[in-house]
Protein backbone atom coordinates (compact mmCIF):
# COMPACT_ATOMS: atom_id res chain seq x y z
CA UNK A 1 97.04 43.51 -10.10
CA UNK A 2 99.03 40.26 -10.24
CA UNK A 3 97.80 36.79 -8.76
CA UNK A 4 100.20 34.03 -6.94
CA UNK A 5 99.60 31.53 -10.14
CA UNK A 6 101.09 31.70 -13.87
CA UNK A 7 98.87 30.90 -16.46
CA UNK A 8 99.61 28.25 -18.73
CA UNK A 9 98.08 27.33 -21.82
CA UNK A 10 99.57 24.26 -23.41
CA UNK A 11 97.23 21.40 -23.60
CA UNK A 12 98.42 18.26 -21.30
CA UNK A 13 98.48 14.81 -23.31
CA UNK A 14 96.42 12.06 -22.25
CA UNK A 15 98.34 9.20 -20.61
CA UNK A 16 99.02 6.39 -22.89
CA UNK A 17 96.77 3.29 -22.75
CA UNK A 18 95.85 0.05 -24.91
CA UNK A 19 93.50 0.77 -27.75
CA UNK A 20 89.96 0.41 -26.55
CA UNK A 21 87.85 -2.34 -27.66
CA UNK A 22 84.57 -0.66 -29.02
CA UNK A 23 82.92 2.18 -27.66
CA UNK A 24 81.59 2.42 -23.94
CA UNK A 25 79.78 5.19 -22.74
CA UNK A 26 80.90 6.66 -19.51
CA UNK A 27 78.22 5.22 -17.79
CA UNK A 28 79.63 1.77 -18.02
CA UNK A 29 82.45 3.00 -16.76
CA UNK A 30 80.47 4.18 -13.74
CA UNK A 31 79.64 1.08 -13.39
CA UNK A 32 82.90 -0.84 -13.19
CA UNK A 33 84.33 1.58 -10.68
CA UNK A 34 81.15 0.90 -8.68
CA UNK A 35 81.19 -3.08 -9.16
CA UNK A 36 85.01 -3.21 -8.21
CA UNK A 37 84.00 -1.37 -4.99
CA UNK A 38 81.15 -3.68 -4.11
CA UNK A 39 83.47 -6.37 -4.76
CA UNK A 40 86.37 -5.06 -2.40
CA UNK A 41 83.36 -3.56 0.48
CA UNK A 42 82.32 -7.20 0.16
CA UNK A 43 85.29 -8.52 1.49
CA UNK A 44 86.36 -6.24 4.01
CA UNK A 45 82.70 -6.81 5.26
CA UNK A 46 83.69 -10.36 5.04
CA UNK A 47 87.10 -10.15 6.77
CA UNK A 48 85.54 -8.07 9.30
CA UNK A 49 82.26 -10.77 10.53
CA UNK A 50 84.91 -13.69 10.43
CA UNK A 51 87.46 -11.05 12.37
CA UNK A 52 85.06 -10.63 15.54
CA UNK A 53 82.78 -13.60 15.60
CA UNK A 54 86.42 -15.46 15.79
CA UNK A 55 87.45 -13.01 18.34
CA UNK A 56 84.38 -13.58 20.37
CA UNK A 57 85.06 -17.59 20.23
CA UNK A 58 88.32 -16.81 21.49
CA UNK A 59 87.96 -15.65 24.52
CA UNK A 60 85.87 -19.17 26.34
CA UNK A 61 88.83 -21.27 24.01
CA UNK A 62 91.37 -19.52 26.16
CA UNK A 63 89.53 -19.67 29.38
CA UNK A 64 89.24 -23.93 28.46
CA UNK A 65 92.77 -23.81 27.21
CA UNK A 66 94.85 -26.29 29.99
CA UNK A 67 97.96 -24.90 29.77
CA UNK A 68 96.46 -20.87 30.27
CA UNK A 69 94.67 -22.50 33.40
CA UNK A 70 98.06 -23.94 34.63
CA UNK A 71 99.63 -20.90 34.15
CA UNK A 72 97.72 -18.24 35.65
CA UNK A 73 96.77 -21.29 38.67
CA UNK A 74 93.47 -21.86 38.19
CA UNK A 75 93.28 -25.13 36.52
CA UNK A 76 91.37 -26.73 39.45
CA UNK A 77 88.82 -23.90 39.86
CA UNK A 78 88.09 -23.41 36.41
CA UNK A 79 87.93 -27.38 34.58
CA UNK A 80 85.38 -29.56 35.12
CA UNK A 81 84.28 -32.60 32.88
CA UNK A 82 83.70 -32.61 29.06
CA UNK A 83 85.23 -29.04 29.08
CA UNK A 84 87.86 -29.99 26.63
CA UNK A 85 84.93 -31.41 23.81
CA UNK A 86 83.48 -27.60 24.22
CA UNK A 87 86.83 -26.64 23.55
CA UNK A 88 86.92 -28.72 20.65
CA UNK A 89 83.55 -27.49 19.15
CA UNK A 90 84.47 -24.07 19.56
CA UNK A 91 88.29 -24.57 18.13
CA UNK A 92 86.29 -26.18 15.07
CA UNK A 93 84.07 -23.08 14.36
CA UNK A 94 87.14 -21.14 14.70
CA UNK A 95 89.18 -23.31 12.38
CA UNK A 96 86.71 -23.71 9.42
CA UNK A 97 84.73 -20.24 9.42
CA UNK A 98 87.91 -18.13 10.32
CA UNK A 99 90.49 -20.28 8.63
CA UNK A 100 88.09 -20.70 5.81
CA UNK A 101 89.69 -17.81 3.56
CA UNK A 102 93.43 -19.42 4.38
CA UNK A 103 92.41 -22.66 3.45
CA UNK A 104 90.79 -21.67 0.11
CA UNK A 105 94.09 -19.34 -0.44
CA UNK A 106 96.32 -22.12 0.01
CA UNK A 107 94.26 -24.05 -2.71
CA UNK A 108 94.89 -21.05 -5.57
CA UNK A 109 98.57 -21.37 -4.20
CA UNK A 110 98.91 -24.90 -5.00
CA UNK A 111 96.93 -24.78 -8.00
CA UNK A 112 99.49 -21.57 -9.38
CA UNK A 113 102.22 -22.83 -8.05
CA UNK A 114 103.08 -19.93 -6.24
CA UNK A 115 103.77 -21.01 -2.22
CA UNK A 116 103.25 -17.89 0.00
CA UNK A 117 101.53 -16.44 2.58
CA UNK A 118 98.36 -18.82 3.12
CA UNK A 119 100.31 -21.65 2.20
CA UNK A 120 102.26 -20.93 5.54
CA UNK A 121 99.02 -19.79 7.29
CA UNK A 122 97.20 -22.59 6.70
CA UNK A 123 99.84 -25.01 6.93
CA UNK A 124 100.39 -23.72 10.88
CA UNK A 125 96.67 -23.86 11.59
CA UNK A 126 95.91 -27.28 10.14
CA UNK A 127 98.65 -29.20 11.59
CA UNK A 128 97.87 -27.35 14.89
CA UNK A 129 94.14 -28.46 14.62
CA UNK A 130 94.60 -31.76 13.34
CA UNK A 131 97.20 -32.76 15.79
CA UNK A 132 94.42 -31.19 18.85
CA UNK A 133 92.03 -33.00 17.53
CA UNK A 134 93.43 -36.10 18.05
CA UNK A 135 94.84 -35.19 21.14
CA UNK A 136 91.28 -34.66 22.63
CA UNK A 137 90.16 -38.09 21.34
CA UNK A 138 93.10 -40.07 22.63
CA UNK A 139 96.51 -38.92 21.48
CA UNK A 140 99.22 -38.72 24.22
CA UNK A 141 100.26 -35.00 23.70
CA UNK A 142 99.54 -31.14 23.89
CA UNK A 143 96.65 -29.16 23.13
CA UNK A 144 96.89 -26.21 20.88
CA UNK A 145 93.26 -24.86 20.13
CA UNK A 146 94.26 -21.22 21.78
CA UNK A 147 97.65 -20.75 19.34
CA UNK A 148 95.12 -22.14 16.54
CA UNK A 149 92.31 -19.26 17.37
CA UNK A 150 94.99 -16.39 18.27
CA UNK A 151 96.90 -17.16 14.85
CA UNK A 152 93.43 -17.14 13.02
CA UNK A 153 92.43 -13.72 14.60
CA UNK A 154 95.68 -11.61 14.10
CA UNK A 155 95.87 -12.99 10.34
CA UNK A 156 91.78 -12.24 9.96
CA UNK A 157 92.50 -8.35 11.58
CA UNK A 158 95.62 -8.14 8.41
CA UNK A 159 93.54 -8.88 6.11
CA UNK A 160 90.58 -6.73 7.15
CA UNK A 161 92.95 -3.64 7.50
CA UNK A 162 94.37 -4.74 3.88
CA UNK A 163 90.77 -4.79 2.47
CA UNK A 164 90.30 -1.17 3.86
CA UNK A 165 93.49 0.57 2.07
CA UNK A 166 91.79 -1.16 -0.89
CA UNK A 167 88.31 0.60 -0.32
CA UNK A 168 89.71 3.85 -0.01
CA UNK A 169 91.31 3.60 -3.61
CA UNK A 170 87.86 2.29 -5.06
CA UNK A 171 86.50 5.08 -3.56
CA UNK A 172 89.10 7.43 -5.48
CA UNK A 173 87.84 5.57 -8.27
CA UNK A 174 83.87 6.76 -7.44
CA UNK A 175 85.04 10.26 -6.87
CA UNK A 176 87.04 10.29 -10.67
CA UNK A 177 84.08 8.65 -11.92
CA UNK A 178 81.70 11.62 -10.56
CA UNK A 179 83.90 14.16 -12.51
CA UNK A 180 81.59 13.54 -15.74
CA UNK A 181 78.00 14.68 -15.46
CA UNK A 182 74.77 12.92 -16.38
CA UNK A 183 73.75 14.20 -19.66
CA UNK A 184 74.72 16.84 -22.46
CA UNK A 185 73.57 19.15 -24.39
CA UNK A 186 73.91 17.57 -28.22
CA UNK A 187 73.07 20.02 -30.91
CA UNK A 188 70.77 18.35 -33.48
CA UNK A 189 70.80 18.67 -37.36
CA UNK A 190 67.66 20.98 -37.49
CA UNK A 191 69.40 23.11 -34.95
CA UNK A 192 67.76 22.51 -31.81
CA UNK A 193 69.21 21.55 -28.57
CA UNK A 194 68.38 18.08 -27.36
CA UNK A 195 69.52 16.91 -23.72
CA UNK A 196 70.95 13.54 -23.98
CA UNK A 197 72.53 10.85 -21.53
CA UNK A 198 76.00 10.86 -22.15
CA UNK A 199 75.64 7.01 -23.62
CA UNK A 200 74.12 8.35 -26.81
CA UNK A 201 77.38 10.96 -27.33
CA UNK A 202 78.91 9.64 -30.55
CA UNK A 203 82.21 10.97 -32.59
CA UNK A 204 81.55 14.42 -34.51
CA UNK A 205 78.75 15.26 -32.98
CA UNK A 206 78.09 19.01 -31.94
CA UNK A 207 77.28 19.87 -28.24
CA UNK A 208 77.17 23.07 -26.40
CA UNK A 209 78.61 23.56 -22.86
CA UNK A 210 76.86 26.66 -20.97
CA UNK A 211 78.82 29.01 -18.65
CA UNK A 212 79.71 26.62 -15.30
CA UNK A 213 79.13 23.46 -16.66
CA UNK A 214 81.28 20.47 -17.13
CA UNK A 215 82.45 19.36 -20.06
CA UNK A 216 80.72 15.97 -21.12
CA UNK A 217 83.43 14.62 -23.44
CA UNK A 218 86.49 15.00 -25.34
CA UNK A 219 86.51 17.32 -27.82
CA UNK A 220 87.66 20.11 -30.43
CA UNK A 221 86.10 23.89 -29.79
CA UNK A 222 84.26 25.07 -33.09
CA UNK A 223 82.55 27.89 -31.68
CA UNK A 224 82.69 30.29 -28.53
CA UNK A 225 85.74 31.63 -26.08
CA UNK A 226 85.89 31.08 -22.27
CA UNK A 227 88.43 29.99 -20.04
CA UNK A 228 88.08 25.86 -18.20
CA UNK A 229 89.57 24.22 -15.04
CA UNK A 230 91.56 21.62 -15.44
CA UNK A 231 92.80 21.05 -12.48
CA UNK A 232 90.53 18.22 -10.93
CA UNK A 233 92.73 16.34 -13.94
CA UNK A 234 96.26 17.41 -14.75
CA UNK A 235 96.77 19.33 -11.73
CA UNK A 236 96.74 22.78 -13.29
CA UNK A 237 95.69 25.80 -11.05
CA UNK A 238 94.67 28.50 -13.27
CA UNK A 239 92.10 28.16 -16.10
CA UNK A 240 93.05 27.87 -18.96
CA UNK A 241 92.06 30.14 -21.91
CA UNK A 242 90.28 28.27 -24.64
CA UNK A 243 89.38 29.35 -28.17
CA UNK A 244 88.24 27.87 -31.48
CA UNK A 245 90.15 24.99 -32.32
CA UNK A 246 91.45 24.14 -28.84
CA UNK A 247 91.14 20.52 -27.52
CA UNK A 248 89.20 20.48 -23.84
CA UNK A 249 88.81 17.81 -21.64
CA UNK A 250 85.53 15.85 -20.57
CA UNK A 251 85.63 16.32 -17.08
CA UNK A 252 86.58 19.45 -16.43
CA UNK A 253 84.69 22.91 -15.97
CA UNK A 254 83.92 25.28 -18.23
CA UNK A 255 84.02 29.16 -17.08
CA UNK A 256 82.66 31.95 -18.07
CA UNK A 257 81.98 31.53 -21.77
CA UNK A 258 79.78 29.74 -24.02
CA UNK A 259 81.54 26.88 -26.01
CA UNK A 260 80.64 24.36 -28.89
CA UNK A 261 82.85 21.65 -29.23
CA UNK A 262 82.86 18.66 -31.58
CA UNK A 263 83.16 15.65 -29.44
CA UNK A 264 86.68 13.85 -30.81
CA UNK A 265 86.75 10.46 -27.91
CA UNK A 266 84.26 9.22 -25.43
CA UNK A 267 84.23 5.92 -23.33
CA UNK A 268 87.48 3.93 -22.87
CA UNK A 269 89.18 6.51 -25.66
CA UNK A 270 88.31 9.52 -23.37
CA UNK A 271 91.29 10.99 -21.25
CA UNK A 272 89.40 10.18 -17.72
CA UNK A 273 88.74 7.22 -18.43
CA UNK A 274 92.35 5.93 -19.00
CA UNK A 275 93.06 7.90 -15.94
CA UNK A 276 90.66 5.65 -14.12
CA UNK A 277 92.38 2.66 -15.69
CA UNK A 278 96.09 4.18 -14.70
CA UNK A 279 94.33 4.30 -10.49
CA UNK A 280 93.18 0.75 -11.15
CA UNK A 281 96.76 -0.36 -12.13
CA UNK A 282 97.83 1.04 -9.02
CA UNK A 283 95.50 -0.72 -6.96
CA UNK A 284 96.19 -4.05 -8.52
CA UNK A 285 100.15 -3.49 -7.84
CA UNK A 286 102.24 -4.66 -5.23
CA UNK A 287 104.97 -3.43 -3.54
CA UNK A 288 108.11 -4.23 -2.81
CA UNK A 289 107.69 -5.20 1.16
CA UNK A 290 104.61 -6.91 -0.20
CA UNK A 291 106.69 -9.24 -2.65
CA UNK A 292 109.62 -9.51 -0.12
CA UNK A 293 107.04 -10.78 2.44
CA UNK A 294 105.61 -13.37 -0.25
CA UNK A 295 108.90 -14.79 -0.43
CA UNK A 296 109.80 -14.55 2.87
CA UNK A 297 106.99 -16.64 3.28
CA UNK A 298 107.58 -19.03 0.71
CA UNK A 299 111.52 -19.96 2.11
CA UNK A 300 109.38 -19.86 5.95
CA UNK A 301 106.77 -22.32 4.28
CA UNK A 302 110.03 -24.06 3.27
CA UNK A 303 111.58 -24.07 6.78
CA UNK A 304 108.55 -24.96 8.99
CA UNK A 305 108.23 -28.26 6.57
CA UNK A 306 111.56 -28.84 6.65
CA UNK A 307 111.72 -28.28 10.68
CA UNK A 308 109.40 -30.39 11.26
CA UNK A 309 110.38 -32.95 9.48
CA UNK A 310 113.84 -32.90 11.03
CA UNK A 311 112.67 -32.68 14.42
CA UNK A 312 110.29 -35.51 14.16
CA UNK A 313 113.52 -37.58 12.84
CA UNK A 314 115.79 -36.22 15.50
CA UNK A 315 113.60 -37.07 17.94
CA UNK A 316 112.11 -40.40 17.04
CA UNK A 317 115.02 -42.01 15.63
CA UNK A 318 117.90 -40.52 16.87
CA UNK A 319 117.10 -39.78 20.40
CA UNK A 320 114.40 -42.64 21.10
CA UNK A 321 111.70 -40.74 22.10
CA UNK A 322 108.15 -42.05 21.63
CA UNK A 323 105.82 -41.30 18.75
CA UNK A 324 103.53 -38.92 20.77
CA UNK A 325 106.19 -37.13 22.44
CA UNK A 326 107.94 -36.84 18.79
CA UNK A 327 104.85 -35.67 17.19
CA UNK A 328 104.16 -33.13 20.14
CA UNK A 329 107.49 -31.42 19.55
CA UNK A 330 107.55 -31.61 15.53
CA UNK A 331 103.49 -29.64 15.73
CA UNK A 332 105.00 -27.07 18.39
CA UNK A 333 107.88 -26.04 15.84
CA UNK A 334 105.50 -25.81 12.95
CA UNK A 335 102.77 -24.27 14.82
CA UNK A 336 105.91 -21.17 15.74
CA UNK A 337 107.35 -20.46 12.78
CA UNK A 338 104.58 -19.00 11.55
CA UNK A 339 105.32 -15.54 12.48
CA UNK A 340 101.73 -13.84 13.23
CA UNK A 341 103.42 -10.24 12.74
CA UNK A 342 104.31 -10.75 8.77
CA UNK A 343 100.54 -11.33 9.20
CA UNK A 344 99.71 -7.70 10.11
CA UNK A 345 102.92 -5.70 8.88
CA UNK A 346 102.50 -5.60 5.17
CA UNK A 347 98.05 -4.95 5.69
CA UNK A 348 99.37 -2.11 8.31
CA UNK A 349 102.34 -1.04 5.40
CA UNK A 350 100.20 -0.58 3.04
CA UNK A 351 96.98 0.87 4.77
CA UNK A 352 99.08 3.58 6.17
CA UNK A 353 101.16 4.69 3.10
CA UNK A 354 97.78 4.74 1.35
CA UNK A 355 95.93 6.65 3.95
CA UNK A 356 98.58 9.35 3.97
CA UNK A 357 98.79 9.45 0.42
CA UNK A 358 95.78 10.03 -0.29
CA UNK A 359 95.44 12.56 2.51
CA UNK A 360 98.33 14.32 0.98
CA UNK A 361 96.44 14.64 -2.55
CA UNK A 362 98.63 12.12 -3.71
CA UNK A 363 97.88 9.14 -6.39
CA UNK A 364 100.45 6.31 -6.69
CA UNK A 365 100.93 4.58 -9.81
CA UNK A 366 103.44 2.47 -9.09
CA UNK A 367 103.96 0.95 -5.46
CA UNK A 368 107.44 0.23 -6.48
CA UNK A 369 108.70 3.58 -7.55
CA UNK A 370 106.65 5.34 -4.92
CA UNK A 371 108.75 3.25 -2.15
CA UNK A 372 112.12 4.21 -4.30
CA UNK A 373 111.15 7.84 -3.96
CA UNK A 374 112.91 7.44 -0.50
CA UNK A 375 116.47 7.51 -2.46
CA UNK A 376 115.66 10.83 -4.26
CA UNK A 377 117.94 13.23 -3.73
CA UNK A 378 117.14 16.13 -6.44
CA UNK A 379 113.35 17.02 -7.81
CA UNK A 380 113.05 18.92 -10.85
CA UNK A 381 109.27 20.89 -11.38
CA UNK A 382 107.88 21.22 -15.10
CA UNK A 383 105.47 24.32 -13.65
CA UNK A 384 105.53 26.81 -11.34
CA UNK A 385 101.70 25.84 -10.60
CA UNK A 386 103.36 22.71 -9.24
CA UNK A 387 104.49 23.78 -6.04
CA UNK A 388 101.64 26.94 -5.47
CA UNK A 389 99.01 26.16 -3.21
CA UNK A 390 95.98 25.72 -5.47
CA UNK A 391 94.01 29.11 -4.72
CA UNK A 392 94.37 32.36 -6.14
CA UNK A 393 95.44 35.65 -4.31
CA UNK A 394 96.84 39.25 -4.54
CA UNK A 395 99.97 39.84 -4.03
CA UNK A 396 100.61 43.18 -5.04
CA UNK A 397 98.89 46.91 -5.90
CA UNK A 398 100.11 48.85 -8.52
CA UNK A 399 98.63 52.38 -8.83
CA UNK A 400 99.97 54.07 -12.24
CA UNK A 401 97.66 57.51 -11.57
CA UNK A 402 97.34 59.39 -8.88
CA UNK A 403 93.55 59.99 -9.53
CA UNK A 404 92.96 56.63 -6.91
CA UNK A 405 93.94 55.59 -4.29
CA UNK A 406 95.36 51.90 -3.73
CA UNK A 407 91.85 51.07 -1.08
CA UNK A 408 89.74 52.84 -4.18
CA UNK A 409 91.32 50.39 -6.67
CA UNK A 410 90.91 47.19 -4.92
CA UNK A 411 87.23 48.58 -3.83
CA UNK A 412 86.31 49.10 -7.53
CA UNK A 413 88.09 46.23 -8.65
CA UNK A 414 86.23 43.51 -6.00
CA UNK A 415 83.05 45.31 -6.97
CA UNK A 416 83.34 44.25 -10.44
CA UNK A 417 84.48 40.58 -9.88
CA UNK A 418 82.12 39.84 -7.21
CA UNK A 419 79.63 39.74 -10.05
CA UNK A 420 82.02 36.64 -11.69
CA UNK A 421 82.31 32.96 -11.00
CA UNK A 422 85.96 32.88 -12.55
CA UNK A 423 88.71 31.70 -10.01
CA UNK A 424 91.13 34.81 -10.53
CA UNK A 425 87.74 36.88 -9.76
CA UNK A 426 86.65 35.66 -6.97
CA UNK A 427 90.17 36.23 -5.07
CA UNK A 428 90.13 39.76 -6.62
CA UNK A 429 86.74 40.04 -5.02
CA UNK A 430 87.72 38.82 -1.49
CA UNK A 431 90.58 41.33 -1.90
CA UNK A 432 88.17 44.17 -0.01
CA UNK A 433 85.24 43.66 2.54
CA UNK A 434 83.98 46.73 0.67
CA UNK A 435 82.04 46.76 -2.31
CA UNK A 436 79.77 49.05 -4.33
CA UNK A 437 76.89 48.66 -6.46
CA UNK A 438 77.55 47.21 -10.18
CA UNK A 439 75.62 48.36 -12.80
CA UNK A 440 75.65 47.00 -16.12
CA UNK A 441 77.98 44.03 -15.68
CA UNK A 442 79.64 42.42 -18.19
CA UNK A 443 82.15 39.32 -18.84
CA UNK A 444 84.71 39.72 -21.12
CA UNK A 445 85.42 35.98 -21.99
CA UNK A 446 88.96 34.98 -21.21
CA UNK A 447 89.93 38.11 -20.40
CA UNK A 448 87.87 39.53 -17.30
CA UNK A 449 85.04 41.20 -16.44
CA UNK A 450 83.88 45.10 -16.74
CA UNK A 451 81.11 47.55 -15.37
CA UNK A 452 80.02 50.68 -14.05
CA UNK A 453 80.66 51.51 -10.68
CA UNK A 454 80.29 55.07 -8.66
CA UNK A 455 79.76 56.57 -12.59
CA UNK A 456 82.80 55.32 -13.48
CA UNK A 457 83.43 52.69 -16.35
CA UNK A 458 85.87 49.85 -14.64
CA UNK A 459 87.41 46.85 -16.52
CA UNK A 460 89.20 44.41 -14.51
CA UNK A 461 91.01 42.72 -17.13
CA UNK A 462 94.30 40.76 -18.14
CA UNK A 463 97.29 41.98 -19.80
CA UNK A 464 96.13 40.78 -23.20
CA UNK A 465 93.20 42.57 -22.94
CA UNK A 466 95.56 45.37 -22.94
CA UNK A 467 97.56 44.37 -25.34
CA UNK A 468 95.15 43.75 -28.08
């Protein structure tokens, strides 16, 4: 019988990493991927309160908004007196709760030197609210509380969406971090077995890994045969047959077997871990749209200064206008050229390649590369488990005597392997929806399983079972 996956045995090499500074158990590490996601739920919880108690203070600023009333003709029916002082208040709790994370942004961009996004944000809401402000106590001019609030909103909703791609690669984190288990089983000098947290795992020391378990930490095999799945890790299908001396991976599961291994790296030196710190790269990495977008709003930052500046001139001194009327037009051009959709396209960019990514099994490194992957043209695959579809399956029946049928064979066959939790087993077992009674089962470790069934002695085995 043949299966739909090749079975490879070479051992994967951990991705490279900086040396680790001391020893941390792979609790701690637990415990970073959980503090970076209370740290990012934080502020999408954040984003999200100042998101709809904004949008809810919206709606009565653009009911009080004059030039809304005047256009939809309902100026007379709807003001009355002191209405613009409510709009005022409510423009206020708009500007400093919901601009609050723009202003402080623009701060950090000062302070780095770096002009971007809330530099042009917050430049378009404070001159906006300043320039209201004094309108509503006395300046000739405009008001502009509802472009204030609207700008504010749409830049709130960006960064909420943004915050949420960012949650759902912490929470790839969480689900690499759940790959280890809780304790181990360290053999002790005298002999005995002693069940440990995996905090207390040290270099050289001796632990045994049961049938079904996972594997608690790097290590060297010194005892036992069985086959392990690797696949939660480097993406290999089949199990992979491991004997004394072979390296196996904490993280992964062991099969059928009994092992001993003789734990070689835990911690920050284990291969999961610097797995965990390869996601985190990718979280903290930006894109290309997202670093074309900084500098598009950098040069826009640029412009709306430089506009406004130039229109005040142009229209004070050159044309002759008055200062309120110059003042009006120079807050109108800066208030506009802040575009609110650069506000929501690179949050909506990158939620959405993320989301599909990670729908699509697939974890990105590099934003960069990923988004050059466009211009490929040729892909060349390393295995042929590569492009399978991650489950095992028969294919074909061979019958070499004409004792059995092909029915008979597959009958006796998923008898047998129902009795195994191996992989390549279970698909032989699904093979037929009939099955007879095992007796004495047994697993042959890395090779298969045998026992008696209908008085007959059946091994369901691999080709090196044969061989040897």
């Amino acid at each position: 019988m043949e299966h739909d996956m090749k079975h490879h045995t070479d051992q994967p090499k951990a991705p490279e990493s900086k040396p680790a500074q001391g020893d941390e158990s792979m609790k701690g590490m637990k415990g970073m991927s959980h503090n970076g996601s209370d740290h990012h739920a934080h502020m999408e919880a954040d984003f999200r309160k100042r998101f709809w108690i904004s949008l809810i203070l919206t709606l009565p600023i653009l009911v009080l908004s004059p030039l809304l009333q005047t256009l939809v003709g309902l100026r007379e029916a709807i003001h009355f007196a002191g209405d613009v002082y409510i709009l005022f208040g409510l423009s206020s709790v708009v500007f400093w709760y919901g601009g609050w994370p723009f202003l402080k942004g623009l701060f950090k961009e000062l302070k780095s030197r770096q002009l971007g996004m809330m530099t042009l944000i917050s430049v378009a809401i404070t001159t906006a609210y300043l320039y209201s402000s004094a309108v509503v106590f006395g300046l000739t001019g405009k008001i502009f509380f509802w472009e204030l609030a609207s700008l504010i909103d749409i830049m709130l909703l960006g960064h909420w969406i943004e915050m949420k791609s960012v949650m759902g690669a912490s929470r790839a984190l969480e689900e690499l971090a759940k790959l280890m288990p809780s304790d181990a089983h360290k053999l002790m000098p005298d002999g005995s077995v002693k069940d440990v947290p995996l905090s207390e795992l040290a270099v050289e020391d001796k632990v045994l890994i049961k049938p079904g378990e996972k594997i608690p930490a790097d290590g060297v095999i010194v005892e036992g045969e069985s086959s392990v799945n690797e696949a939660m890790l480097t993406g290999e299908s089949s199990p992979v047959t491991k004997k004394t001396g072979g390296k196996v991976i904490g993280g992964s599961i062991n099969g059928e077997g009994s092992l001993t291994i003789e734990v070689k790296s835990t911690g920050k030196d284990s291969f999961l871990s610097q797995v965990i710190d390869l996601v985190k790269q990718a979280q903290e990495s930006k894109s290309k749209t997202q670093d074309l977008a900084n500098t598009a709003a950098l040069w826009l930052t640029i412009i709306t200064l430089g506009g406004g500046a130039i229109t005040f001139f142009v229209w004070l001194v050159l044309i002759g206008k008055d200062f309120a009327f110059a003042i009006e037009r120079t807050v109108t051009v800066m208030v506009i050229a802040c575009p609110h959709a650069l506000g929501l396209a690179v949050p909506l960019v990158v939620a959405v390649s993320t989301a599909l990514a990670a729908k699509n099994g697939l974890l990105i490194r590099n934003r960069v590369s990923f988004e050059s992957a466009r211009k490929l043209q040729a892909i060349i695959f390393d295995k042929t488990g590569t492009l399978t579809e991650g489950r095992f399956g028969v294919t074909d029946t061979i019958v070499l005597s004409q004792d059995v049928d092909e029915e008979t064979l597959r009958k006796y066959a998923a008898s047998v392997d129902a009795n195994s939790e191996h992989p390549i087993a279970k698909a032989l077992a699904a093979s037929s929806e009939k099955k007879l009674p095992v007796e004495n089962f047994k697993s042959i470790p890395g090779k298969g399983a045998e026992g008696r069934v209908d008085g007959k002695e059946v091994k369901v085995v691999s080709p090196g079972f044969l061989r040897e």
